[in-house]
Protein backbone atom coordinates (compact mmCIF):
# COMPACT_ATOMS: atom_id res chain seq x y z
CA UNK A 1 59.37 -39.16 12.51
CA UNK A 2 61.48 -39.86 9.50
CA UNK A 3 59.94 -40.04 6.06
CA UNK A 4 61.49 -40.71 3.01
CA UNK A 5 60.32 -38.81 -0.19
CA UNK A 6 60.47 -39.90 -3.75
CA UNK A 7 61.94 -37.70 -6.53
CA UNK A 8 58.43 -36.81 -7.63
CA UNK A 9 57.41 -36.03 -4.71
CA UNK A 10 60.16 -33.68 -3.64
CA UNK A 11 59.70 -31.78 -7.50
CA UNK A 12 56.06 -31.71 -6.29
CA UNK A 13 56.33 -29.99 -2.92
CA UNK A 14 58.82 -27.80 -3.97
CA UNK A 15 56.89 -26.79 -7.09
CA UNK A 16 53.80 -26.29 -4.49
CA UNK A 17 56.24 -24.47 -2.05
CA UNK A 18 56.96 -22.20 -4.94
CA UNK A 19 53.48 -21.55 -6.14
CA UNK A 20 52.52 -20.56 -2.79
CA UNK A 21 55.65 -18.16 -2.25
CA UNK A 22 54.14 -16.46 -5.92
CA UNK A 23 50.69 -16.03 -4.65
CA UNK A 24 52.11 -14.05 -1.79
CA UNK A 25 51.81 -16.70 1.24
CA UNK A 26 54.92 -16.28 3.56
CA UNK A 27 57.23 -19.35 3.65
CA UNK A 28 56.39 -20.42 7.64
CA UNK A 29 52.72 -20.29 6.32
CA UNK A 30 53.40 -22.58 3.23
CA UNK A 31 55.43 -25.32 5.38
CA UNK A 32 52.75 -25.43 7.68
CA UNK A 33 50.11 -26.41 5.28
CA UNK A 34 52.75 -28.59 3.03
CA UNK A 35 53.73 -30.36 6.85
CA UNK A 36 57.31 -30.91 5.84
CA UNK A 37 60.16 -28.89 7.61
CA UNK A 38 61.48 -25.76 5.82
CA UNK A 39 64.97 -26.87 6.23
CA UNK A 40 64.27 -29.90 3.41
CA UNK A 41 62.42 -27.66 1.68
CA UNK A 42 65.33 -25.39 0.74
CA UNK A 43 67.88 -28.27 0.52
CA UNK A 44 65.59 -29.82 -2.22
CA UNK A 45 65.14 -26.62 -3.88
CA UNK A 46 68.73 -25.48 -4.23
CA UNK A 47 69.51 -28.97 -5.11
CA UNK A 48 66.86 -28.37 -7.96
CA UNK A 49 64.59 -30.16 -7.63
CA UNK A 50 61.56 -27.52 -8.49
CA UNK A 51 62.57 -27.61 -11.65
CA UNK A 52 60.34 -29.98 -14.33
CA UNK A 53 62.82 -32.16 -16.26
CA UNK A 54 61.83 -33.22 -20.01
CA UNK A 55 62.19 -36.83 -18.88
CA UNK A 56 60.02 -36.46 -16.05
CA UNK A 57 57.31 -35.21 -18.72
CA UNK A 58 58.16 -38.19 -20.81
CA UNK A 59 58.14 -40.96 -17.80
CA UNK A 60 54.54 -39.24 -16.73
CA UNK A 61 52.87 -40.00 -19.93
CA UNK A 62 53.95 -43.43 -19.91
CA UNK A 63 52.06 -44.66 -16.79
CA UNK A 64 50.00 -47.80 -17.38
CA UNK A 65 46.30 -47.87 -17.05
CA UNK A 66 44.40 -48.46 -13.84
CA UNK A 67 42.62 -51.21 -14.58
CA UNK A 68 44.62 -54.20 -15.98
CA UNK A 69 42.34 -57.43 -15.37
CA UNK A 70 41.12 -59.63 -17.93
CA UNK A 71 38.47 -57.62 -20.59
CA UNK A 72 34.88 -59.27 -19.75
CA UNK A 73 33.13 -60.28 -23.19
């Protein structure tokens, strides 16, 4: 089945993907628990997408709050 991924989502599996490779968990092992094929996995990675951009930091801390309704008084 086809799923598409966000940005964020692809610099968060492939920052997972690399964590996992670090701790010394083989890559079939890591895909298996991430459940998204290896062969994306690399494409997103050499595309660069582990990599944390300063505008991703910046677009993070900007998220609104959960709860917008009316204040009760």
């Amino acid at each position: 089945m086809r799923v598409r991924y966000t940005a964020r989502r692809k610099r968060g599996l492939v920052a997972a993907l690399n964590r996992m490779i670090a701790e010394g968990m083989t890559l079939r092992a890591a895909v298996e628990e991430l459940c998204v094929s290896a062969a994306n996995l690399s494409k997103w990675a050499s595309q660069g997408m582990g990599e944390i951009d300063h505008l991703d930091k910046i677009l993070r801390s900007k998220k609104k709050a959960a709860l917008t309704g009316p204040s009760s008084h």
